[in-house]
PDB file of N, CA and C in Angstrom:
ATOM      1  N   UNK A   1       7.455  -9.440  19.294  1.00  0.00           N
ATOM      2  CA  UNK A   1       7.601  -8.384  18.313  1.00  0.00           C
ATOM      3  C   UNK A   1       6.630  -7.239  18.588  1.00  0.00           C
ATOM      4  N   UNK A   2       5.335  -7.223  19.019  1.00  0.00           N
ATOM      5  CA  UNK A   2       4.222  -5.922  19.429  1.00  0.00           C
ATOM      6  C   UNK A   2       4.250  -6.033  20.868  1.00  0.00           C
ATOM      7  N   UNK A   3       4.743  -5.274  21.033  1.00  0.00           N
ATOM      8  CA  UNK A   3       4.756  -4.802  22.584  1.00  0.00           C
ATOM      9  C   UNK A   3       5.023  -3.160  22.686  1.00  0.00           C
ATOM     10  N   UNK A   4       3.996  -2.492  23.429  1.00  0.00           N
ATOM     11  CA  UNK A   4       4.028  -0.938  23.762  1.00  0.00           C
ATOM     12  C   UNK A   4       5.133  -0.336  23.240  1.00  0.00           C
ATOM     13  N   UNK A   5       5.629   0.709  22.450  1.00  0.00           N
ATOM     14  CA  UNK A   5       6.775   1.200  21.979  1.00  0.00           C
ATOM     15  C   UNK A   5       7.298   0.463  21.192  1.00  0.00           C
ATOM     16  N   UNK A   6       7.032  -0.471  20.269  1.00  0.00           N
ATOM     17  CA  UNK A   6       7.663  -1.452  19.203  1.00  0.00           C
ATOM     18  C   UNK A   6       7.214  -0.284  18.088  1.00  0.00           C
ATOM     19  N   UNK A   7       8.371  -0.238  16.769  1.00  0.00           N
ATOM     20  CA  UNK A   7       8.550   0.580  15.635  1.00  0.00           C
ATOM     21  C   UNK A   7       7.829  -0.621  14.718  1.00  0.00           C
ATOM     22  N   UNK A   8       7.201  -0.518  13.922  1.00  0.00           N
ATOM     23  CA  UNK A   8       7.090  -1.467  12.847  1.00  0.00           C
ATOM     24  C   UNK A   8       6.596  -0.527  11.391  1.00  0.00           C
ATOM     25  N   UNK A   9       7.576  -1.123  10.871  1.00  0.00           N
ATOM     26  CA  UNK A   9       8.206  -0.768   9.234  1.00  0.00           C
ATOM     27  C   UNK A   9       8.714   0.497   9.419  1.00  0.00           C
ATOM     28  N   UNK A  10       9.367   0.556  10.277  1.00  0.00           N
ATOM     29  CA  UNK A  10      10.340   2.193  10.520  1.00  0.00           C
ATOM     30  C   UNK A  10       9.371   3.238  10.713  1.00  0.00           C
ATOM     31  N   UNK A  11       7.784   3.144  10.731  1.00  0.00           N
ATOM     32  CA  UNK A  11       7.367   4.041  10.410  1.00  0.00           C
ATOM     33  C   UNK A  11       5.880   4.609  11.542  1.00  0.00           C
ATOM     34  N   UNK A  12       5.841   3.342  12.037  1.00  0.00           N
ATOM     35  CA  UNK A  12       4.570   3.445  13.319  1.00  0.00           C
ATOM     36  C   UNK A  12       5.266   2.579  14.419  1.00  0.00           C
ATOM     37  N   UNK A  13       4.931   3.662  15.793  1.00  0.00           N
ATOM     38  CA  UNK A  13       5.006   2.828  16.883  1.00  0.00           C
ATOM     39  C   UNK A  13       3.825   3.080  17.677  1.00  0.00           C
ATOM     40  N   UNK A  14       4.162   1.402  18.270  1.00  0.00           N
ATOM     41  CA  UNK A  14       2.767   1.037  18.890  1.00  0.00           C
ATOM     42  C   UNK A  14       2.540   1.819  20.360  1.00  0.00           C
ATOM     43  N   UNK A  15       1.265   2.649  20.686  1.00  0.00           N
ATOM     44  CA  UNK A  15       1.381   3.510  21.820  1.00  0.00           C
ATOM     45  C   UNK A  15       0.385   2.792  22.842  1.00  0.00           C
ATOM     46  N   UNK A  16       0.418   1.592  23.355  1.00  0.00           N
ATOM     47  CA  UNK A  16       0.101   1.063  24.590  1.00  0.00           C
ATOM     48  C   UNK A  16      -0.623  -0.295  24.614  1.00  0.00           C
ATOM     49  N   UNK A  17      -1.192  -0.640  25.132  1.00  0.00           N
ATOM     50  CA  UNK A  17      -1.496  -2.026  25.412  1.00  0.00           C
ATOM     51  C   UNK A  17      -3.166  -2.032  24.558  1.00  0.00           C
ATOM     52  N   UNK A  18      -3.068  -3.704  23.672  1.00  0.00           N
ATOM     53  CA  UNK A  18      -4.450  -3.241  22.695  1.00  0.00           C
ATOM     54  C   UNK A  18      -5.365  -3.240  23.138  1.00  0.00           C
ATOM     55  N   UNK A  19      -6.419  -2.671  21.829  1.00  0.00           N
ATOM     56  CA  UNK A  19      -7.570  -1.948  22.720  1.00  0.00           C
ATOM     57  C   UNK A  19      -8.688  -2.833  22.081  1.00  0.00           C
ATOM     58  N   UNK A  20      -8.369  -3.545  21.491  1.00  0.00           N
ATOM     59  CA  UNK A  20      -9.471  -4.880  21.129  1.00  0.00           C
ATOM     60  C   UNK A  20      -9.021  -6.291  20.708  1.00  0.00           C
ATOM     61  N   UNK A  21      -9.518  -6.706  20.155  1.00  0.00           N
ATOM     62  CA  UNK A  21      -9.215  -8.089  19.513  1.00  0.00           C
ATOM     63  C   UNK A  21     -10.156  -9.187  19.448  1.00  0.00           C
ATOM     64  N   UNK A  22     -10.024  -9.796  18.016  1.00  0.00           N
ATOM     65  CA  UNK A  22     -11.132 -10.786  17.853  1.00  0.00           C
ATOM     66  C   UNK A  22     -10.445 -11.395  17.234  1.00  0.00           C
ATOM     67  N   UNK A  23     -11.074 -12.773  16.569  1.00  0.00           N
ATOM     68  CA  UNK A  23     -10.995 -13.891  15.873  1.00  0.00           C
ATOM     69  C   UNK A  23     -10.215 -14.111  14.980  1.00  0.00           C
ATOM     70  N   UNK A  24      -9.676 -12.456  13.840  1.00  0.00           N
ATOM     71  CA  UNK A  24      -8.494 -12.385  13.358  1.00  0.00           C
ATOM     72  C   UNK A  24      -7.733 -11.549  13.632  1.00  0.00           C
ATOM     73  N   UNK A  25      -8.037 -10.239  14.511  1.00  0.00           N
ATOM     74  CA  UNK A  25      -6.572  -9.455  14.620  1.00  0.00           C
ATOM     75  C   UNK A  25      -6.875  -9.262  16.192  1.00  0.00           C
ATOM     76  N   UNK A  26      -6.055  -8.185  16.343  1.00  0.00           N
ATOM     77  CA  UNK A  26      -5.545  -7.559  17.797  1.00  0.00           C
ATOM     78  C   UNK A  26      -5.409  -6.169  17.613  1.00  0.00           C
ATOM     79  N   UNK A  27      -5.762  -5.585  17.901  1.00  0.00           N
ATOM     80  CA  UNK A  27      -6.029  -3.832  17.420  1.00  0.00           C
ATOM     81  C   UNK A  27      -4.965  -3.043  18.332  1.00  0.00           C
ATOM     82  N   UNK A  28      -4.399  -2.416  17.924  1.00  0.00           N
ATOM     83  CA  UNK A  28      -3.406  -1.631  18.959  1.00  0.00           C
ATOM     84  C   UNK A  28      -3.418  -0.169  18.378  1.00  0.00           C
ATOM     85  N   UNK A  29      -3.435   1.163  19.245  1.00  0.00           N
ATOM     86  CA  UNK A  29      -3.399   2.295  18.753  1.00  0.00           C
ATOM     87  C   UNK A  29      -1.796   2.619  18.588  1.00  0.00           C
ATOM     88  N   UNK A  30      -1.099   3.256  17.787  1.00  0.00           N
ATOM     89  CA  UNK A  30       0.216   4.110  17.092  1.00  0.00           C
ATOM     90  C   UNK A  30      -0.246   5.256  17.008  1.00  0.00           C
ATOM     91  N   UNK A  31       1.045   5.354  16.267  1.00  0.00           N
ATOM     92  CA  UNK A  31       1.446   6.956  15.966  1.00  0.00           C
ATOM     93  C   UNK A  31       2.435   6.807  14.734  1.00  0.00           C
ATOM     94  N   UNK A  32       2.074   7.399  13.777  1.00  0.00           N
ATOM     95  CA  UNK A  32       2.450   7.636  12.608  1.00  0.00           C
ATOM     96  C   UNK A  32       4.333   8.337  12.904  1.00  0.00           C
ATOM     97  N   UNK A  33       5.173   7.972  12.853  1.00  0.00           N
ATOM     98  CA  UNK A  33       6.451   8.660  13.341  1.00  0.00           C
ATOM     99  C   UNK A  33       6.496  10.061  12.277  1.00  0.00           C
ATOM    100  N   UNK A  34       6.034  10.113  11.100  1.00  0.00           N
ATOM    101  CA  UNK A  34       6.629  11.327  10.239  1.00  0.00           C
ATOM    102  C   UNK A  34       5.339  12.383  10.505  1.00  0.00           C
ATOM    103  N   UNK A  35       4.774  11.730  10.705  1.00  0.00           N
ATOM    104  CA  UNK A  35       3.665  13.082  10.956  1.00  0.00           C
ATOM    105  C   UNK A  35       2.630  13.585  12.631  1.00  0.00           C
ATOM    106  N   UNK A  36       3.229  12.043  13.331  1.00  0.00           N
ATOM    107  CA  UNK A  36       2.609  12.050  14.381  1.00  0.00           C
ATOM    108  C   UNK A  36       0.940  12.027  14.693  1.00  0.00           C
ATOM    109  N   UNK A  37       0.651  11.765  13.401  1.00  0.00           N
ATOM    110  CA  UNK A  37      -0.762  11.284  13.080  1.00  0.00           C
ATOM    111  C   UNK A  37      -1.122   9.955  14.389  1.00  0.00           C
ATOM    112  N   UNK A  38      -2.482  10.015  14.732  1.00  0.00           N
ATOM    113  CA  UNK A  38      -2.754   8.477  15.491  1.00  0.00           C
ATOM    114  C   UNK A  38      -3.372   8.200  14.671  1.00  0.00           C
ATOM    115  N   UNK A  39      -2.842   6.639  14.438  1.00  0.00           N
ATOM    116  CA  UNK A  39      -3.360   5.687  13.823  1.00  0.00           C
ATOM    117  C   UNK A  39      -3.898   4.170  14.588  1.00  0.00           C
ATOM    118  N   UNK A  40      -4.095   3.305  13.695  1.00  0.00           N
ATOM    119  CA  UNK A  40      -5.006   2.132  14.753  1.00  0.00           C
ATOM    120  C   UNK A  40      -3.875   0.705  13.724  1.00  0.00           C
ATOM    121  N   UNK A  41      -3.152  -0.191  14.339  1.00  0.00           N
ATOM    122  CA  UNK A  41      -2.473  -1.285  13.545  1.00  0.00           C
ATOM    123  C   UNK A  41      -3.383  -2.709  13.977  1.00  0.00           C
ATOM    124  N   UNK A  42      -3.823  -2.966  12.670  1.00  0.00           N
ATOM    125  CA  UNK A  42      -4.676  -4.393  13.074  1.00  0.00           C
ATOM    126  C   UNK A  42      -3.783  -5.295  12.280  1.00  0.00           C
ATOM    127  N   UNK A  43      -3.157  -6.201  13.602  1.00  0.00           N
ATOM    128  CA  UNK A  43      -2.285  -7.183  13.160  1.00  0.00           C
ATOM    129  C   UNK A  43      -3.217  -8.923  13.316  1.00  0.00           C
ATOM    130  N   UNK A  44      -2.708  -9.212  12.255  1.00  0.00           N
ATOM    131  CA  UNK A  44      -3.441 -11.004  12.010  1.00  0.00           C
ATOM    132  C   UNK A  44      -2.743 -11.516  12.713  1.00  0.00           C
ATOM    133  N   UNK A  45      -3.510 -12.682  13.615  1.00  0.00           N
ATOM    134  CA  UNK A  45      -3.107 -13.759  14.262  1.00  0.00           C
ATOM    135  C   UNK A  45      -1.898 -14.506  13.732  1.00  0.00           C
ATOM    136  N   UNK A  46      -1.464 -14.881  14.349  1.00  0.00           N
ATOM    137  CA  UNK A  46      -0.071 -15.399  13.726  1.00  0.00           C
ATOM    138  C   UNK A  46      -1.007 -17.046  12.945  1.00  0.00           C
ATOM    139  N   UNK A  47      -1.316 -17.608  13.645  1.00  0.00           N
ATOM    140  CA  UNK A  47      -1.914 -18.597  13.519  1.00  0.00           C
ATOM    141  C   UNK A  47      -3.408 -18.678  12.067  1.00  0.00           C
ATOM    142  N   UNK A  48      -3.317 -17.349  11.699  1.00  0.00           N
ATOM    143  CA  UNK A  48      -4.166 -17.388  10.417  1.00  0.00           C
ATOM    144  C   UNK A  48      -3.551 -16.731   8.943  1.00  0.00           C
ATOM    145  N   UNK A  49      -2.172 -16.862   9.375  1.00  0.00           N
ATOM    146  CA  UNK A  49      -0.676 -16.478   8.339  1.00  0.00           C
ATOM    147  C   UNK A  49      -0.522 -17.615   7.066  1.00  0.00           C
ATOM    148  N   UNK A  50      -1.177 -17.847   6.407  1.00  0.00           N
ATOM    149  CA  UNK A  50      -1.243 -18.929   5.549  1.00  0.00           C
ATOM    150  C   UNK A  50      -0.905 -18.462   4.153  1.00  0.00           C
ATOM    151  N   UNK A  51       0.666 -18.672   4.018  1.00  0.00           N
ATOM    152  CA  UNK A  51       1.173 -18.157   2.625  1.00  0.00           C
ATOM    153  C   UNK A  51       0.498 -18.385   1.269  1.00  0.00           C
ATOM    154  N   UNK A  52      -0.715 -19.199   1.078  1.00  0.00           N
ATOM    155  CA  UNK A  52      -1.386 -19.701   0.195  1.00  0.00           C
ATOM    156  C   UNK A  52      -2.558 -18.399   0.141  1.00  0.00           C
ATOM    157  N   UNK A  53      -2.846 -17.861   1.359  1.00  0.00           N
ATOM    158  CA  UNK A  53      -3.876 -17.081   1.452  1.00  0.00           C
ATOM    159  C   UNK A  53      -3.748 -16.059   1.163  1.00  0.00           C
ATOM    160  N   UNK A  54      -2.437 -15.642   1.981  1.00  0.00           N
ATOM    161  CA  UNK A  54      -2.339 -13.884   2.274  1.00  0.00           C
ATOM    162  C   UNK A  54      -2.065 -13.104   1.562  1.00  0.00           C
ATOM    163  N   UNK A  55      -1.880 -14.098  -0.128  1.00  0.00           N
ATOM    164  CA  UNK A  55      -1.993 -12.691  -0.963  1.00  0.00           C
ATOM    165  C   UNK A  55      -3.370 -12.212  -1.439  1.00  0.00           C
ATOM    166  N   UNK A  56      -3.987 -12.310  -1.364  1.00  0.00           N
ATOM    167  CA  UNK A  56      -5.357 -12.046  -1.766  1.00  0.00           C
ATOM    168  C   UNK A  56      -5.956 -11.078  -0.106  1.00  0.00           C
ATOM    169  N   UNK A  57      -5.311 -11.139   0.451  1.00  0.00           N
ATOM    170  CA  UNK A  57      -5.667 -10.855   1.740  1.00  0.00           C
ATOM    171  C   UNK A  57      -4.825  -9.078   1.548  1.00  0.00           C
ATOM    172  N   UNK A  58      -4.167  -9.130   1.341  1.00  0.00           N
ATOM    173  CA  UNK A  58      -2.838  -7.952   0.740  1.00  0.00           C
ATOM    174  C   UNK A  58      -3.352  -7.436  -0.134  1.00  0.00           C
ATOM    175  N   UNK A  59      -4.029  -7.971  -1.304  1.00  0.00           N
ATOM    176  CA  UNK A  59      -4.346  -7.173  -2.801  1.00  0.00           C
ATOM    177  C   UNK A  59      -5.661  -6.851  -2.308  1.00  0.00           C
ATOM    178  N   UNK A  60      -6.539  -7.643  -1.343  1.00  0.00           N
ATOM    179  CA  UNK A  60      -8.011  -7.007  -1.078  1.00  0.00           C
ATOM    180  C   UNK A  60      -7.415  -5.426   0.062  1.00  0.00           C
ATOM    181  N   UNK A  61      -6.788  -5.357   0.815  1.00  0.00           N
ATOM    182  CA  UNK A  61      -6.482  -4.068   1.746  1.00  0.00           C
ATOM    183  C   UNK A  61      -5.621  -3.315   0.696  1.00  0.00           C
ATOM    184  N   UNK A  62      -5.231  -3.640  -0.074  1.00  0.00           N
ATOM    185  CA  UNK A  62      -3.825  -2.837  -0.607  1.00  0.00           C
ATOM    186  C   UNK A  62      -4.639  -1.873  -1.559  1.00  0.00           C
ATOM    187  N   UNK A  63      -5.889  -2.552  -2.312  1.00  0.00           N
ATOM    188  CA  UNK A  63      -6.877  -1.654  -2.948  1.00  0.00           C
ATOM    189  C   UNK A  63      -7.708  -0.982  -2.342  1.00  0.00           C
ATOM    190  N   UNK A  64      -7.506  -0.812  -1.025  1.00  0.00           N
ATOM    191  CA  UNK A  64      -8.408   0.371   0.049  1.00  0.00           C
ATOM    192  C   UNK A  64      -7.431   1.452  -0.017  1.00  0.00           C
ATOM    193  N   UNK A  65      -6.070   1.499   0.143  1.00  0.00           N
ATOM    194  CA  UNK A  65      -5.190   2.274   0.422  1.00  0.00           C
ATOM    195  C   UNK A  65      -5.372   3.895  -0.259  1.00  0.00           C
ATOM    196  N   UNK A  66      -5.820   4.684   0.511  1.00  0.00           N
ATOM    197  CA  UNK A  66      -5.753   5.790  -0.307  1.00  0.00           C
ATOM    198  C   UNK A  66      -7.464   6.307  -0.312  1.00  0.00           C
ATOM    199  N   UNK A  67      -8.247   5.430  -0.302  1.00  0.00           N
ATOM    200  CA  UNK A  67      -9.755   5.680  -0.088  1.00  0.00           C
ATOM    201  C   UNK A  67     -10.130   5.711   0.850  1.00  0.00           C
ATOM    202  N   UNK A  68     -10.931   7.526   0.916  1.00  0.00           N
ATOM    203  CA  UNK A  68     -11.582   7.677   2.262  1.00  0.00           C
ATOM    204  C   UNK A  68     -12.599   8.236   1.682  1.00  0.00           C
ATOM    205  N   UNK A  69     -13.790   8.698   2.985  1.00  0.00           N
ATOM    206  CA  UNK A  69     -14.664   9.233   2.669  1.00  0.00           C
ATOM    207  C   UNK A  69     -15.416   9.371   4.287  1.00  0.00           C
ATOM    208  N   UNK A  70     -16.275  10.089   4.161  1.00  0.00           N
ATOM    209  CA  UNK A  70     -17.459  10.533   5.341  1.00  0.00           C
ATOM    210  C   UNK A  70     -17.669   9.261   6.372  1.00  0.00           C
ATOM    211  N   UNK A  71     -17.968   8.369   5.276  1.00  0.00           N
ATOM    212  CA  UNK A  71     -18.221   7.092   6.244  1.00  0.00           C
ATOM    213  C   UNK A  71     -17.411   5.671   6.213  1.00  0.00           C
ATOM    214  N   UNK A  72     -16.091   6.159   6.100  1.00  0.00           N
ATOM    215  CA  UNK A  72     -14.921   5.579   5.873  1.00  0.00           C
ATOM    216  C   UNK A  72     -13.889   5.796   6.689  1.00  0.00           C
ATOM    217  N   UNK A  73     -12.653   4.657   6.336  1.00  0.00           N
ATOM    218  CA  UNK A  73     -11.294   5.072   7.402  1.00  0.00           C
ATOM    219  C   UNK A  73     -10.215   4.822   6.184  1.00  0.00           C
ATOM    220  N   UNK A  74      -9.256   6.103   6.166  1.00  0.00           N
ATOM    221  CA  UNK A  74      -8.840   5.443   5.086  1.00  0.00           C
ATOM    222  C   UNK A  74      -7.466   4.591   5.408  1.00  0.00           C
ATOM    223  N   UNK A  75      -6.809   3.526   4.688  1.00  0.00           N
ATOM    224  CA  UNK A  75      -6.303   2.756   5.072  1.00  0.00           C
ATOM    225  C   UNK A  75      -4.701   3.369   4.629  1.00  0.00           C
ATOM    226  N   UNK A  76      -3.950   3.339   5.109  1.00  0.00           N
ATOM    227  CA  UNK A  76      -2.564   4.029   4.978  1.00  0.00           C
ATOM    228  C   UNK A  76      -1.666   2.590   4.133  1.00  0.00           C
ATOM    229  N   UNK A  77      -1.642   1.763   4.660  1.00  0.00           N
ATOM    230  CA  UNK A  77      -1.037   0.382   3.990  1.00  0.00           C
ATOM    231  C   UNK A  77      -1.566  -0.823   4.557  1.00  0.00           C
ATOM    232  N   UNK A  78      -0.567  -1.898   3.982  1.00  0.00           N
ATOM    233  CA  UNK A  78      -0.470  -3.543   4.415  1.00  0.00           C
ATOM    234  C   UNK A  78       0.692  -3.405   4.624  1.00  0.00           C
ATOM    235  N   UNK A  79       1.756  -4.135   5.312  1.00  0.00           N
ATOM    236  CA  UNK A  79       2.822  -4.434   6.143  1.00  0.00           C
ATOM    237  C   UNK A  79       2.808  -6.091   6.530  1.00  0.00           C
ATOM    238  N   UNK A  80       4.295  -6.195   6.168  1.00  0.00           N
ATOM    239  CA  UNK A  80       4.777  -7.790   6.970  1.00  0.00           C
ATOM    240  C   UNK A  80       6.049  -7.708   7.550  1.00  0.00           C
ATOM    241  N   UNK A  81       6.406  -8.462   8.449  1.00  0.00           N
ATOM    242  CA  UNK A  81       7.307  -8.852   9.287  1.00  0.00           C
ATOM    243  C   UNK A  81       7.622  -9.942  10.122  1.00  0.00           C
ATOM    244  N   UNK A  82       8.321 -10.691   9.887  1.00  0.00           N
ATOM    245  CA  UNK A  82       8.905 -11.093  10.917  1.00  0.00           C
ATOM    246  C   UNK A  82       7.769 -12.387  10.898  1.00  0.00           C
ATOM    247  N   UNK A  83       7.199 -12.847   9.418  1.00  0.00           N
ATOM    248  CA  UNK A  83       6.378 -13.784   9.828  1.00  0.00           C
ATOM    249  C   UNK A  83       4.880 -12.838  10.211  1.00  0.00           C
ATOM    250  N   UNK A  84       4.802 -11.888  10.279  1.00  0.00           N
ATOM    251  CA  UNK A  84       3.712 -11.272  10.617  1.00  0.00           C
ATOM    252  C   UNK A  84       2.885 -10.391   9.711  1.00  0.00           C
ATOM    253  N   UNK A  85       1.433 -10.087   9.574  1.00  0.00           N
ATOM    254  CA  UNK A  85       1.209  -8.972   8.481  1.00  0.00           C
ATOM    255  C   UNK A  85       0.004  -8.144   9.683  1.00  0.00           C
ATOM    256  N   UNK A  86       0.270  -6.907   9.296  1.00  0.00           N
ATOM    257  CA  UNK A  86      -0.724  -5.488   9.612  1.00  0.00           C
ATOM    258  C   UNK A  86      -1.217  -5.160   8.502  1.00  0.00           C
ATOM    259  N   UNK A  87      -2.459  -4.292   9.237  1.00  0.00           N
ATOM    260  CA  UNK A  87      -2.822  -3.337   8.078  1.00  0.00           C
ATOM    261  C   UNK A  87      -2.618  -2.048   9.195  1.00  0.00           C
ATOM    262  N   UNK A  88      -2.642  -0.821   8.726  1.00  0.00           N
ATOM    263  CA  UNK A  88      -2.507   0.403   9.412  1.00  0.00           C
ATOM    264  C   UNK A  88      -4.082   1.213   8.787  1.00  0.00           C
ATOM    265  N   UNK A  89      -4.546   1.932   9.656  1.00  0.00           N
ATOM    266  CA  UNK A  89      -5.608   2.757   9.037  1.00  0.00           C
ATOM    267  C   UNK A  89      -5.732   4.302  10.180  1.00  0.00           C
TER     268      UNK A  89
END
């Protein structure tokens, strides 16, 4: 499903091979499709997808959404698919 040029949620595609990754995500740089903004998609391990968990995992990013500041990034959404969840920032 993430591979270079993959669309995810109609709305970001992924622009090349990631540029980090640790213990829970995999960092890949996009591009915002409606505005052409670059953005950064940190997708969770598939393997730390635990339906018991991930809502609290969703309501903790979902209350960043919209807050920025000087020494901040602000977070655009949370996203799932396919068995999978992002955050976009």
């Amino acid at each position: 499903m993430f591979s270079t040029g993959s669309v995810l949620s109609e709305r970001f595609r992924l622009e090349g091979p990631p540029i980090g990754a640790g213990s829970t995500v995999e960092v890949w740089p996009a591009t915002e499709l409606a505005t052409g903004r670059a953005v950064v998609v940190k997708v969770l391990h598939r393997h730390l997808v635990d339906p018991a968990d991930i809502g609290a995992a969703a309501n903790s990013a979902s209350a960043a959404i919209g807050l920025a500041g000087p020494a901040g990034v602000a977070v655009l959404g949370v996203f799932s698919g396919d068995g999978r969840w992002w955050l976009v920032a």
